[in-house]
C-alpha atoms as a PDB file:
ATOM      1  CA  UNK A   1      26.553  -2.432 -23.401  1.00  0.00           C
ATOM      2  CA  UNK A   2      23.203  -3.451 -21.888  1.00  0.00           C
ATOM      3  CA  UNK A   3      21.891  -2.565 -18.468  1.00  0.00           C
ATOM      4  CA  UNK A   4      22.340  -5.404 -15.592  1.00  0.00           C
ATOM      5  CA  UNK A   5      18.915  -6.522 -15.438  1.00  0.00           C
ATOM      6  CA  UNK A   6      16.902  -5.300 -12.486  1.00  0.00           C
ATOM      7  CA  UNK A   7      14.713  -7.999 -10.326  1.00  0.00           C
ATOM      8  CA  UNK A   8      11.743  -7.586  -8.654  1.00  0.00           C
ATOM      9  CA  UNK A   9      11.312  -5.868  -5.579  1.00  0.00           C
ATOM     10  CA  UNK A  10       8.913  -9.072  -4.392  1.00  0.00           C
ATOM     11  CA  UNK A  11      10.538 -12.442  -5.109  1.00  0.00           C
ATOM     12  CA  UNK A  12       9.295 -15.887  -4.137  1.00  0.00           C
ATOM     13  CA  UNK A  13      12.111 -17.552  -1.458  1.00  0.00           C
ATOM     14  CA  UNK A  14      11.864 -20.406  -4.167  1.00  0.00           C
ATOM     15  CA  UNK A  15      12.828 -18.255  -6.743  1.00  0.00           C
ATOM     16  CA  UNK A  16      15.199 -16.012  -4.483  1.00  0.00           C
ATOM     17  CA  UNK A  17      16.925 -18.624  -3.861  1.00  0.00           C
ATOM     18  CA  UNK A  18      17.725 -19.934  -6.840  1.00  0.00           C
ATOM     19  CA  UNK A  19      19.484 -16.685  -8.146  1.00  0.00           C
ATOM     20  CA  UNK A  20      23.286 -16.661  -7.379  1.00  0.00           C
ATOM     21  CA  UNK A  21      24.380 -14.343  -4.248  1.00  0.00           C
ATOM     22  CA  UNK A  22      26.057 -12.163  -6.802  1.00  0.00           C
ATOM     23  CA  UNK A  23      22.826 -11.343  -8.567  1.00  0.00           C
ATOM     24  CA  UNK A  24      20.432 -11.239  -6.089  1.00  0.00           C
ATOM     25  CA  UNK A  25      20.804  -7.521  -6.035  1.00  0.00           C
ATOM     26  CA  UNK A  26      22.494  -6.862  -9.976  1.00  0.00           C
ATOM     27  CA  UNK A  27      21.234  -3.403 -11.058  1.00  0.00           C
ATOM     28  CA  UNK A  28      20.284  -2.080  -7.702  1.00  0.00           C
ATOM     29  CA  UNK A  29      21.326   1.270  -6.482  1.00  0.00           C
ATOM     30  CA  UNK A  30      21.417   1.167  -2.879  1.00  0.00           C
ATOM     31  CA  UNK A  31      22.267   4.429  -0.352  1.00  0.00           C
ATOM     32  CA  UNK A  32      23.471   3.307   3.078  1.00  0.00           C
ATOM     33  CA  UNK A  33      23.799   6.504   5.873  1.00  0.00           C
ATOM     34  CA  UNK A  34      26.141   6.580   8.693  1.00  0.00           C
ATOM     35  CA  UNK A  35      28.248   3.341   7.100  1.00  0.00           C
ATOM     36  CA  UNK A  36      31.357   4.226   7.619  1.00  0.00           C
ATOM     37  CA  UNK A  37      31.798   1.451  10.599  1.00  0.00           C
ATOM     38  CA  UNK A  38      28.779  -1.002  12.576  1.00  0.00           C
ATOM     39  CA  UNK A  39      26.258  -1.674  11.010  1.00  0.00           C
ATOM     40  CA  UNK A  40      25.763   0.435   8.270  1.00  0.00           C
ATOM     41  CA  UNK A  41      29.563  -0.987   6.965  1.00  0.00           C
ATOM     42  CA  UNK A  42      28.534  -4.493   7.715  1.00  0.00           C
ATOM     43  CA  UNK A  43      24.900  -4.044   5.405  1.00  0.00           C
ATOM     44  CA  UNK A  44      26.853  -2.172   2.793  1.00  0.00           C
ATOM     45  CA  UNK A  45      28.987  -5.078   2.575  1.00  0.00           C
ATOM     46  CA  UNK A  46      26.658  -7.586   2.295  1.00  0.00           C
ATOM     47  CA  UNK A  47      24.874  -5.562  -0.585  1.00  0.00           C
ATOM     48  CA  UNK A  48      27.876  -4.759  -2.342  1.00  0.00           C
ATOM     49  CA  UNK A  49      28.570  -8.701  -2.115  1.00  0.00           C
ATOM     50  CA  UNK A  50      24.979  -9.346  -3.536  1.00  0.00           C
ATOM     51  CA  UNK A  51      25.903  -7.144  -6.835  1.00  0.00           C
ATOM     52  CA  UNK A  52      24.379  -3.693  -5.682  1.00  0.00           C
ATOM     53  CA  UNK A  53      25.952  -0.529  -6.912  1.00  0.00           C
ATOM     54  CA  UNK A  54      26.248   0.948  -2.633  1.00  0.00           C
ATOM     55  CA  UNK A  55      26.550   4.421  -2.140  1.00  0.00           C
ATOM     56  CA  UNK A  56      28.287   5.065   1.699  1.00  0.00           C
ATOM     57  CA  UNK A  57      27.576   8.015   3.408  1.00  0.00           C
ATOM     58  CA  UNK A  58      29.163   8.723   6.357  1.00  0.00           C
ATOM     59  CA  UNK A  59      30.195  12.327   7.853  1.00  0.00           C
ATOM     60  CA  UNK A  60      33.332  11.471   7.781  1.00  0.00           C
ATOM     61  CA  UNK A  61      34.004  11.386   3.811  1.00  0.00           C
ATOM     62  CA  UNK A  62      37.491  10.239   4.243  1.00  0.00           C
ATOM     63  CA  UNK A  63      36.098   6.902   6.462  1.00  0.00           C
ATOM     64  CA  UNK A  64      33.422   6.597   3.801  1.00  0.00           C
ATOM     65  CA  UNK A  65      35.867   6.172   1.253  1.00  0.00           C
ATOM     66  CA  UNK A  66      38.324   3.810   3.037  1.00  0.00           C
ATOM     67  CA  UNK A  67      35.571   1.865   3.523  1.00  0.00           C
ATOM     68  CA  UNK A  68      34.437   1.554  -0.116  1.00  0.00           C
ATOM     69  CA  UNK A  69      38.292   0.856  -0.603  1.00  0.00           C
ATOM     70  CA  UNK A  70      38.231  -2.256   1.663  1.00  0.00           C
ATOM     71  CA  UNK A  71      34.975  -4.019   1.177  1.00  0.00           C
ATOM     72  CA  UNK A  72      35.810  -3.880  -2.731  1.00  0.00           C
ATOM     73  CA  UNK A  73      33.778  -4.186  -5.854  1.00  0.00           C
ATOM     74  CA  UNK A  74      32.107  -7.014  -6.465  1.00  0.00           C
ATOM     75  CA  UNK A  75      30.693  -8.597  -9.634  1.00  0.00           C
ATOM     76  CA  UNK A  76      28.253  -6.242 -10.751  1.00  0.00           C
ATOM     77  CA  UNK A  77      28.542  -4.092  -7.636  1.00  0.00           C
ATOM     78  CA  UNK A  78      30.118  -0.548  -7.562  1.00  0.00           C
ATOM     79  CA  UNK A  79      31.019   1.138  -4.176  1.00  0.00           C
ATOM     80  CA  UNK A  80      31.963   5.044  -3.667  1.00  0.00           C
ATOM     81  CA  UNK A  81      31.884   6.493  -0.264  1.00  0.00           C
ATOM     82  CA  UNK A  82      30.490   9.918   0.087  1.00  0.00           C
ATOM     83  CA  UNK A  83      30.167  12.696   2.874  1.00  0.00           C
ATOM     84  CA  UNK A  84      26.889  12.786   4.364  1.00  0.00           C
ATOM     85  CA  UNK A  85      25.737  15.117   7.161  1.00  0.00           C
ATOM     86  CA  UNK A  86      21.941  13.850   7.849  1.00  0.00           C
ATOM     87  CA  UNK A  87      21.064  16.414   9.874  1.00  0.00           C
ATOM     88  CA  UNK A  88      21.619  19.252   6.857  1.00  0.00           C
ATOM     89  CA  UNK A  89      18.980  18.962   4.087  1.00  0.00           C
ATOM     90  CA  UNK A  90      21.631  20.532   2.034  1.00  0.00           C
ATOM     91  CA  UNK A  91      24.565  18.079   2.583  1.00  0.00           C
ATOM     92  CA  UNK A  92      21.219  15.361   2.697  1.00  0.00           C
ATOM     93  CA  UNK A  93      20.644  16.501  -0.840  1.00  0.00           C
ATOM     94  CA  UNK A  94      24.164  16.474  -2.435  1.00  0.00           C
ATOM     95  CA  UNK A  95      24.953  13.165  -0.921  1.00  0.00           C
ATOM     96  CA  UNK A  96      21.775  12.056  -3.130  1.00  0.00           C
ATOM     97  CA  UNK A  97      22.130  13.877  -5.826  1.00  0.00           C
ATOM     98  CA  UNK A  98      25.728  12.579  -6.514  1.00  0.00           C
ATOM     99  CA  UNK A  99      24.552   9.061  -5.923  1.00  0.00           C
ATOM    100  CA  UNK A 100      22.308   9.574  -8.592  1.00  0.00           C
ATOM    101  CA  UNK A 101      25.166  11.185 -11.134  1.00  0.00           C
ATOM    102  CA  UNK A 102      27.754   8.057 -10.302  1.00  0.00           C
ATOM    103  CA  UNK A 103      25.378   5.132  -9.834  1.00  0.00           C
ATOM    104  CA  UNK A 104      22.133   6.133 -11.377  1.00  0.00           C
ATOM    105  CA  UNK A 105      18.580   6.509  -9.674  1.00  0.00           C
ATOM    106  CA  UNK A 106      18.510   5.211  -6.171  1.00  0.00           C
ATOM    107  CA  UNK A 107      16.527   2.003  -5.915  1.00  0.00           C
ATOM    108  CA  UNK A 108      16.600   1.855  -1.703  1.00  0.00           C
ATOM    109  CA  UNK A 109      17.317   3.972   1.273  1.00  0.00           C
ATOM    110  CA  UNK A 110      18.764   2.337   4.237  1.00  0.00           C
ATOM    111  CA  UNK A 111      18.563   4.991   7.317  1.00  0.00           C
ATOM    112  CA  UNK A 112      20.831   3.620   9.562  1.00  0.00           C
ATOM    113  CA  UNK A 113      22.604   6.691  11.053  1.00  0.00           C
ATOM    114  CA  UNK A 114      22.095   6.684  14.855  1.00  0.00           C
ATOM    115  CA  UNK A 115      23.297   8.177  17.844  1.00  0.00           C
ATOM    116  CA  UNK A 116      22.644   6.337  21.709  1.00  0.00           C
ATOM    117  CA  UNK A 117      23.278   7.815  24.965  1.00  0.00           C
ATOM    118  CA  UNK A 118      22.320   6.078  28.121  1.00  0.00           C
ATOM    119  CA  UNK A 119      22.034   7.028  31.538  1.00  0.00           C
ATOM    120  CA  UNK A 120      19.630   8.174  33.957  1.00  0.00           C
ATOM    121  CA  UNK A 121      17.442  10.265  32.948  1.00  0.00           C
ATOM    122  CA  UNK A 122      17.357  13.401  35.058  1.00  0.00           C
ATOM    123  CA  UNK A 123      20.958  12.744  34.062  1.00  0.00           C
ATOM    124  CA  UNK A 124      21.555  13.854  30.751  1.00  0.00           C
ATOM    125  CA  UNK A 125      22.177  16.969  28.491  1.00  0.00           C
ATOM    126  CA  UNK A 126      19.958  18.816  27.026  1.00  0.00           C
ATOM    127  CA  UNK A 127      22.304  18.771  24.292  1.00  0.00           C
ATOM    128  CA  UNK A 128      22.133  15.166  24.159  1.00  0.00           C
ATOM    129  CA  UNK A 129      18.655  14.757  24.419  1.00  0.00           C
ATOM    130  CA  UNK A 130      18.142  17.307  21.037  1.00  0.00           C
ATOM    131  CA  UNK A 131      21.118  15.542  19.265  1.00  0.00           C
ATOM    132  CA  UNK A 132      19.694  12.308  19.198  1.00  0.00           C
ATOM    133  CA  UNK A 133      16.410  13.404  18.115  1.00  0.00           C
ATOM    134  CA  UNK A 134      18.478  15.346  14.990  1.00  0.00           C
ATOM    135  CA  UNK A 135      19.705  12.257  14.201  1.00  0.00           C
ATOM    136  CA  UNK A 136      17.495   9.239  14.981  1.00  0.00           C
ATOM    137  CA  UNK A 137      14.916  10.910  13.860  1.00  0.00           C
ATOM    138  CA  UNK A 138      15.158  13.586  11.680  1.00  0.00           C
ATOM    139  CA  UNK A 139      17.814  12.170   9.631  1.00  0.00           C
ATOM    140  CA  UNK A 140      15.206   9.403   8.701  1.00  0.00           C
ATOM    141  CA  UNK A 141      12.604  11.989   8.345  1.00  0.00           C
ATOM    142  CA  UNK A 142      15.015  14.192   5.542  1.00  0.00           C
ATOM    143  CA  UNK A 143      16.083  11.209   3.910  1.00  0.00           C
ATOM    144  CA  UNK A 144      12.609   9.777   3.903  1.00  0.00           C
ATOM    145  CA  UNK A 145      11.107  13.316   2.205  1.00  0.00           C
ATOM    146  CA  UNK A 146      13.878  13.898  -0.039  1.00  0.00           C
ATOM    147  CA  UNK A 147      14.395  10.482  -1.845  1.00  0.00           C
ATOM    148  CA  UNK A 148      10.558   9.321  -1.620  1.00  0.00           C
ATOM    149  CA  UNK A 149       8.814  11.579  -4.284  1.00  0.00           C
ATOM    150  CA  UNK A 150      12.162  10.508  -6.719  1.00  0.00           C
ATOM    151  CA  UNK A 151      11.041   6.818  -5.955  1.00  0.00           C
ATOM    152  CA  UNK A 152       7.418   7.567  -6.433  1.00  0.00           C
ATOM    153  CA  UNK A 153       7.883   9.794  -9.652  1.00  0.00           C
ATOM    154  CA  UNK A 154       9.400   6.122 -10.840  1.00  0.00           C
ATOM    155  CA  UNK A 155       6.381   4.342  -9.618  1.00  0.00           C
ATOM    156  CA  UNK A 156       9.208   1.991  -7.444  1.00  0.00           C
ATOM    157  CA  UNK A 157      11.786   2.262  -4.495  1.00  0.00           C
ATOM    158  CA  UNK A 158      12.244   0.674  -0.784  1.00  0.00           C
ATOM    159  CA  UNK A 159      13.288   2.357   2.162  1.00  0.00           C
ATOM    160  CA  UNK A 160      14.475   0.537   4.925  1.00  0.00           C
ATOM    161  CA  UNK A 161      14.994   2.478   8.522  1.00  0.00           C
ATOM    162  CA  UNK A 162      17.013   0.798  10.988  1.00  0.00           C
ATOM    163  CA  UNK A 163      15.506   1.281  13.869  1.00  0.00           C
ATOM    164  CA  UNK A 164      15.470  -0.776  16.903  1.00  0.00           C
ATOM    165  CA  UNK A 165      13.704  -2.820  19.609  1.00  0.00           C
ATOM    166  CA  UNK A 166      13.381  -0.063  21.746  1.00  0.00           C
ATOM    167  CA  UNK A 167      10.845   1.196  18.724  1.00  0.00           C
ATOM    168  CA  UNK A 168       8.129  -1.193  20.628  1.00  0.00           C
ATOM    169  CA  UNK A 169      10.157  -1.163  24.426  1.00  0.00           C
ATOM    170  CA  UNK A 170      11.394   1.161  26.408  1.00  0.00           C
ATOM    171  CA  UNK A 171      14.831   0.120  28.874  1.00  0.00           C
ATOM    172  CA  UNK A 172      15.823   2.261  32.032  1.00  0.00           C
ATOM    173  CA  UNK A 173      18.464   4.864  30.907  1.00  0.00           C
ATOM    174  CA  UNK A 174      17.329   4.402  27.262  1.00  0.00           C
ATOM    175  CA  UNK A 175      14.813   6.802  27.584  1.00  0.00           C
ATOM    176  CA  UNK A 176      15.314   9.819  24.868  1.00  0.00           C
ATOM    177  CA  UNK A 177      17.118   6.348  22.102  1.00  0.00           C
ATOM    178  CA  UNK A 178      13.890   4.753  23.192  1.00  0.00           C
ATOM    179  CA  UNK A 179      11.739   7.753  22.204  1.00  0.00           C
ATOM    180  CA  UNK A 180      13.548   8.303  19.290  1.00  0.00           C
ATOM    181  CA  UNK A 181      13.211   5.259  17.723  1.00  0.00           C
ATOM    182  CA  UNK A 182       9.285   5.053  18.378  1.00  0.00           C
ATOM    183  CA  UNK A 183       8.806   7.986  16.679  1.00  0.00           C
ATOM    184  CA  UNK A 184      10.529   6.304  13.253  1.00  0.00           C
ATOM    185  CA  UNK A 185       8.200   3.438  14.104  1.00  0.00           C
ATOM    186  CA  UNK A 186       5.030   6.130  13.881  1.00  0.00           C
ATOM    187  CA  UNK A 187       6.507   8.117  11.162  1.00  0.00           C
ATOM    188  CA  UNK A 188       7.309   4.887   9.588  1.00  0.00           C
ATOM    189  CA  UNK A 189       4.162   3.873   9.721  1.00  0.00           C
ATOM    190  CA  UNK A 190       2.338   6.464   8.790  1.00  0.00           C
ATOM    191  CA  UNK A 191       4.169   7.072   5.571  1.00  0.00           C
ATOM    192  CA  UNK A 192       3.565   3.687   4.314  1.00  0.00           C
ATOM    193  CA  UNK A 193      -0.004   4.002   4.482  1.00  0.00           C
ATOM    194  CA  UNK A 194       0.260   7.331   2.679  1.00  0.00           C
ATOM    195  CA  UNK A 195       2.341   5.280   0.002  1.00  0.00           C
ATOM    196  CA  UNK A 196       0.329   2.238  -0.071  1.00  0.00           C
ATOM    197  CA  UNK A 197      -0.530   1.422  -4.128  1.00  0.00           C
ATOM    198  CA  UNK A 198       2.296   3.484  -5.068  1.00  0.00           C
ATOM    199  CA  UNK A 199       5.013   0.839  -5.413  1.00  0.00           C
ATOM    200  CA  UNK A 200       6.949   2.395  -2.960  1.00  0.00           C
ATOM    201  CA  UNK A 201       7.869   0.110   0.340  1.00  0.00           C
ATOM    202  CA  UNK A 202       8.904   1.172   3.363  1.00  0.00           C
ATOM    203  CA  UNK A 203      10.580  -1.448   5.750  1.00  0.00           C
ATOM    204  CA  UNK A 204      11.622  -1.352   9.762  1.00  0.00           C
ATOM    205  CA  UNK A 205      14.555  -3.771  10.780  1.00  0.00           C
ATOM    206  CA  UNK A 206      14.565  -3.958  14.298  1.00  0.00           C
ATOM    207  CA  UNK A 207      17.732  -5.662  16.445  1.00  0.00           C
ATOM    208  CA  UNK A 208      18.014  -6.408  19.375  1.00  0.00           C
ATOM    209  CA  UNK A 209      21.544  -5.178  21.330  1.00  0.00           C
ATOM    210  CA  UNK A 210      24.095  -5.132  18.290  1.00  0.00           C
ATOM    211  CA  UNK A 211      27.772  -5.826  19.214  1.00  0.00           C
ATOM    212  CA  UNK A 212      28.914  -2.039  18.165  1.00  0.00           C
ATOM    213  CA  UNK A 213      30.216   0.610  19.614  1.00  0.00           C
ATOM    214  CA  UNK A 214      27.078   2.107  19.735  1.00  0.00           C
ATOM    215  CA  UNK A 215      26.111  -0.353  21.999  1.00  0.00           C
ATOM    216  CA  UNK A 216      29.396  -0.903  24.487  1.00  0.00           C
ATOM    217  CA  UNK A 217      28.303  -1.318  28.531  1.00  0.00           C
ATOM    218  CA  UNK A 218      24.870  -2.288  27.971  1.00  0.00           C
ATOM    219  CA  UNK A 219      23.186  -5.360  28.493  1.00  0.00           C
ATOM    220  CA  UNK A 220      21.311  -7.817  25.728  1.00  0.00           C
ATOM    221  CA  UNK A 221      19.121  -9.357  28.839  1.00  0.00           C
ATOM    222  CA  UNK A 222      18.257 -13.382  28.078  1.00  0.00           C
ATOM    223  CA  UNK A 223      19.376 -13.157  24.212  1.00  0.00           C
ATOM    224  CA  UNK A 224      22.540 -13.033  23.339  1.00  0.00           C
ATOM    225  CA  UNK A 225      24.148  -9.351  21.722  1.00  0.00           C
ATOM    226  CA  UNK A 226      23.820  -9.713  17.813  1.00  0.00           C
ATOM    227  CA  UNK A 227      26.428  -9.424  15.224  1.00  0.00           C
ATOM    228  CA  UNK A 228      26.159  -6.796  12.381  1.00  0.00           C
ATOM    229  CA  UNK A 229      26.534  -9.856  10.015  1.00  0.00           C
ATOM    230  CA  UNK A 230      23.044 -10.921  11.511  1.00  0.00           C
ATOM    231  CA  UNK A 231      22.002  -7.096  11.224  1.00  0.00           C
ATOM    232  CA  UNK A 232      23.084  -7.156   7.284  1.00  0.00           C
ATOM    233  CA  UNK A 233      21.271 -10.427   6.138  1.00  0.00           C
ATOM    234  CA  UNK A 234      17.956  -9.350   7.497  1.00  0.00           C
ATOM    235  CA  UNK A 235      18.461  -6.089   5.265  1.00  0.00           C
ATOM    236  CA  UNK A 236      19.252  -7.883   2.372  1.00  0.00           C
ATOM    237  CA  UNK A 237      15.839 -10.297   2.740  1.00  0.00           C
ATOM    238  CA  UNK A 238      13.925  -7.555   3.734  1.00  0.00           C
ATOM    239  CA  UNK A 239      15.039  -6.100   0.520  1.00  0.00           C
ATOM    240  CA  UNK A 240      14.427  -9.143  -1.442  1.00  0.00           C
ATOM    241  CA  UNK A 241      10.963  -9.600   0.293  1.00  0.00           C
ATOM    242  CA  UNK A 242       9.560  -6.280   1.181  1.00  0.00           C
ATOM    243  CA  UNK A 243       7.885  -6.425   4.689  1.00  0.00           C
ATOM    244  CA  UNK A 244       6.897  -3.576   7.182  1.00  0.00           C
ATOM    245  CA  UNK A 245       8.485  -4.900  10.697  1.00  0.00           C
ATOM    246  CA  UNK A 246      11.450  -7.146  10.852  1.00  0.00           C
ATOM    247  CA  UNK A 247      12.623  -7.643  14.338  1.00  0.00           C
ATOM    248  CA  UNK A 248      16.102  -9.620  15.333  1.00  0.00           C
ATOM    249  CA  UNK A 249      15.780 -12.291  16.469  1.00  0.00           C
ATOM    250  CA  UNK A 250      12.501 -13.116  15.726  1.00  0.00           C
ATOM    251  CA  UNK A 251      11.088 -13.920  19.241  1.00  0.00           C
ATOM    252  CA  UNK A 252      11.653 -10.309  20.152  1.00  0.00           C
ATOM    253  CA  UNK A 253       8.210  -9.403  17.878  1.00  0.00           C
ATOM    254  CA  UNK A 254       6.599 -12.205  19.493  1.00  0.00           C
ATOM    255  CA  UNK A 255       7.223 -11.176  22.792  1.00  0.00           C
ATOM    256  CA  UNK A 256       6.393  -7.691  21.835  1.00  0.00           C
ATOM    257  CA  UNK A 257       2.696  -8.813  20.298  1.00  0.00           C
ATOM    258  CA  UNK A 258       2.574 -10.827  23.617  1.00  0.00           C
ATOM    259  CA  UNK A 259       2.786  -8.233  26.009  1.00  0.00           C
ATOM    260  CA  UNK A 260       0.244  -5.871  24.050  1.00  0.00           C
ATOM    261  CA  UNK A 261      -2.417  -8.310  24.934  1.00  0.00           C
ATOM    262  CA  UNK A 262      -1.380  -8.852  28.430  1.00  0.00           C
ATOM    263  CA  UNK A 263      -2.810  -7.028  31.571  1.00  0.00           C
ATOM    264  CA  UNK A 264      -0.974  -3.838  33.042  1.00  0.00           C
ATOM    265  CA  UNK A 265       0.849  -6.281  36.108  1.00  0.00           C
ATOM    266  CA  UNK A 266       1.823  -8.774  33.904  1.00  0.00           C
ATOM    267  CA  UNK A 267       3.185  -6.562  30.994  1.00  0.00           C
ATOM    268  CA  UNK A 268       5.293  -5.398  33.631  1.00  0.00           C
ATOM    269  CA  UNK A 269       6.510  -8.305  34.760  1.00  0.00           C
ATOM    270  CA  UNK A 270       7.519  -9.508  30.988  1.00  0.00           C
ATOM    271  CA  UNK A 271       9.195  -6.310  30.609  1.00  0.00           C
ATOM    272  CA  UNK A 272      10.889  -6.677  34.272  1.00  0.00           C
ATOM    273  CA  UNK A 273      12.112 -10.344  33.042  1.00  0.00           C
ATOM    274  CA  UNK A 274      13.291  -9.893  29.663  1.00  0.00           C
ATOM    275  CA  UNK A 275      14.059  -5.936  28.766  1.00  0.00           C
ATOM    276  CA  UNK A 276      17.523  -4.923  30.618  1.00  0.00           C
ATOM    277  CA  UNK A 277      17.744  -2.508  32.495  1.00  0.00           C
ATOM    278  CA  UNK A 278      20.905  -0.313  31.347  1.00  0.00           C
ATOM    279  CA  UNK A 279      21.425   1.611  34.208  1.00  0.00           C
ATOM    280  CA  UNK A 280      22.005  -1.542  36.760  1.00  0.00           C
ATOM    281  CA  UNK A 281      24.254  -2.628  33.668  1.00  0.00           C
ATOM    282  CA  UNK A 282      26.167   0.015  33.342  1.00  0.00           C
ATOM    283  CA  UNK A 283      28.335   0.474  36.331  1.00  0.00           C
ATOM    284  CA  UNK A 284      31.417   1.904  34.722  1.00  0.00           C
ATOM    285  CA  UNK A 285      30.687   4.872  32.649  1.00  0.00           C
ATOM    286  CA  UNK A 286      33.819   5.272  31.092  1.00  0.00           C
ATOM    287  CA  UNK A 287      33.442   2.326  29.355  1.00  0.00           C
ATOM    288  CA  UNK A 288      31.728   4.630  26.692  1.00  0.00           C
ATOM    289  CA  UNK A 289      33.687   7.804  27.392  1.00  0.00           C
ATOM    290  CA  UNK A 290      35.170   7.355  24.064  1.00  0.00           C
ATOM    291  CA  UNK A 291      31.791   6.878  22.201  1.00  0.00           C
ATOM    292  CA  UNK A 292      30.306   9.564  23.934  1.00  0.00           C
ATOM    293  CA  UNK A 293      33.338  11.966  22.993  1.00  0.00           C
ATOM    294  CA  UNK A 294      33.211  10.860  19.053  1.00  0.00           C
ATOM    295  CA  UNK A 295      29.226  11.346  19.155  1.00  0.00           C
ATOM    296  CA  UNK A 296      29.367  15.198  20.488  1.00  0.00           C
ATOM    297  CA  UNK A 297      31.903  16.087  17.594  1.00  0.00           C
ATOM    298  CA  UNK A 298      30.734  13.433  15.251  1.00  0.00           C
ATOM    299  CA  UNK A 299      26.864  13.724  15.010  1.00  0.00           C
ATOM    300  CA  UNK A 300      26.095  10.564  13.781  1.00  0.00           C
ATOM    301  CA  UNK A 301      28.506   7.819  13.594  1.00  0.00           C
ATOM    302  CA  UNK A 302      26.668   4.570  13.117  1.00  0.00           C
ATOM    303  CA  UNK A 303      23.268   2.855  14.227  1.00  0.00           C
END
C-alpha cells in the first residue's frame, strides 16, 4: 500500500485552500506535549481532523489515552496518547522514540506544556518559581535538542512552541510565566538563526488570555479571553505556512511593535491601558486553589 503523500511545508493560501480539511495535513507526524486537556487537546484535535498521524503526550498516560479515545481517528489521521514527563530527558526521549516506532519520523513538535502561577511577587515559592522554569522552559529546550538534529538529519521538520504574549509583555503577578516565556522567545530565536538553510522551521504562536484552566482569575484587559479552538487554527496555518511569530489576535503584535518605538512615558502608558494587571484581578485566590494543587503534583498539565 502506498504512503499518504506528504505536502509541502510552504503552501500558497490559494493552493492551501483548495486541498480538502482532511488532507491538509495527510502524512504528517505531529507530537503535541502536555495535551491531555486546553490547548494542547484542542490543537491535537484540530490536526488529527486535518489527517495528521498526532502523538499526545501528557504526564498523565492514562488522560493521554482517553483523549486519543475521544477525539477519534480521522481519515488519514492516527492518534495514540503517550506518557510524557518534559522535564526528564529520559521520559523526553521514550515519548519520541515510540512516536517514531508507531507513527513514523516526526514531521513537527508542538511545545505546548506549561505551567502559570500568579501572584505577587515577593509572594511566591521558590518552588514555584524553579518549577515553571522546568517546564516553560526547559521542556521546550529538551524537546527542541532532542527532536531537532532527527529533523535536520532529514533535511525537514517544524517546531512550533506555544508560548505566549507575555513572551514580548510583562503583567503584575505574572512575573516568573512572564520570564519564562521570554526566554522561549530568545531561545526561539536564536535557534532559528542557527537553523536557517537547513529546512528546519521553528514557529512561536503567541495568545493572548486563553479560556483554560491555566488561565482561571485573570484578566484578558480590552480583548476578549480566547478559545483553544482559536489557539488550534493558528497552529494548523502556522503549520501550513511556516512563520516565526504568530500572535492571537493579531493586534496584540501590532501593539507590541508599537510600543518598541515609543518613548519610556508613553510605553508605559500603553502598557498601563491595555496589559492587565493580574494582581488587581485576582481578588479571590482560591479561585485557582485547585489549579495550583494539580500543578505541584502534576508538573505540567497544559499551556
Amino acid at each position: 500500500m502506498a504512503a499518504p503523500p506528504r505536502y509541502p511545508y510552504t503552501l500558497s493560501r490559494r493552493d492551501r485552500d483548495r486541498l480538502p480539511r482532511t488532507q491538509r495535513l495527510t502524512g504528517r507526524v505531529i507530537a503535541v506535549t502536555g495535551a491531555g486537556r486546553g490547548i494542547g487537546r484542542a490543537v491535537a484535535a484540530r490536526l488529527a481532523a486535518a489527517g495528521a498521524a498526532v502523538a499526545i503526550g501528557d504526564l498523565d498516560a492514562e488522560l493521554a489515552m482517553e483523549t486519543a479515545g475521544a477525539i477519534g481517528a480521522h481519515p488519514g489521521g492516527r492518534l495514540v496518547g503517550l506518557s510524557l514527563d518534559v522535564t526528564d530527558t529520559h521520559s523526553f526521549e521514550d515519548f519520541l522514540r515510540t512516536v517514531e516506532t508507531q507513527l513514523g519520523p516526526i514531521d513537527v513538535l508542538i511545545n505546548n506544556a506549561g505551567i502559570m502561577w500568579v501572584g505577587p511577587f515577593e509572594g511566591e515559592s521558590e518552588e514555584a518559581a524553579l518549577r515553571q522554569f522546568d517546564v516553560n522552559v526547559h521542556g521546550v529546550l529538551r524537546g527542541m535538542k532532542l527532536v531537532i538534529p532527527r529533523m535536520r538529519k532529514r533535511g525537514r521538520g517544524h517546531v512550533v512552541n506555544i508560548a505566549s504574549a507575555a513572551s514580548k509583555v510583562a503583567p503584575a503577578g505574572e512575573a516568573t510565566y512572564a520570564a519564562t516565556k521570554h526566554a522561549v522567545h530568545g531561545y526561539s530565536t536564536a535557534v532559528r538563526a542557527e537553523l536557517r538553510g537547513t529546512g528546519v522551521h521553528v514557529s512561536l504562536v503567541m495568545p493572548g488570555v486563553v479560556d483554560t484552566e491555566l488561565a482561571v482569575g485573570t484578566a484578558t484587559g480590552p480583548t476578549r479571553s480566547l478559545t483553544t479552538d482559536q489557539v488550534a487554527d493558528a497552529v494548523l496555518d502556522v503549520m501550513l505556512r511556516p512563520r516565526f511569530e504568530v500572535f492571537i489576535p493579531r493586534q496584540v503584535g501590532a501593539l507590541t511593535r508599537l510600543a518598541a518605538l515609543l518613548p519610556g512615558r508613553a510605553r508605559d502608558a500603553l502598557h498601563h491601558l491595555l496589559v492587565p494587571d493580574q494582581l488587581a484581578a485576582l481578588s479571590d485566590r482560591s479561585v485557582r486553589a485547585a489549579y495550583e494543587q494539580r500543578t505541584r503534583t502534576a508538573r505540567h498539565p497544559e499551556g
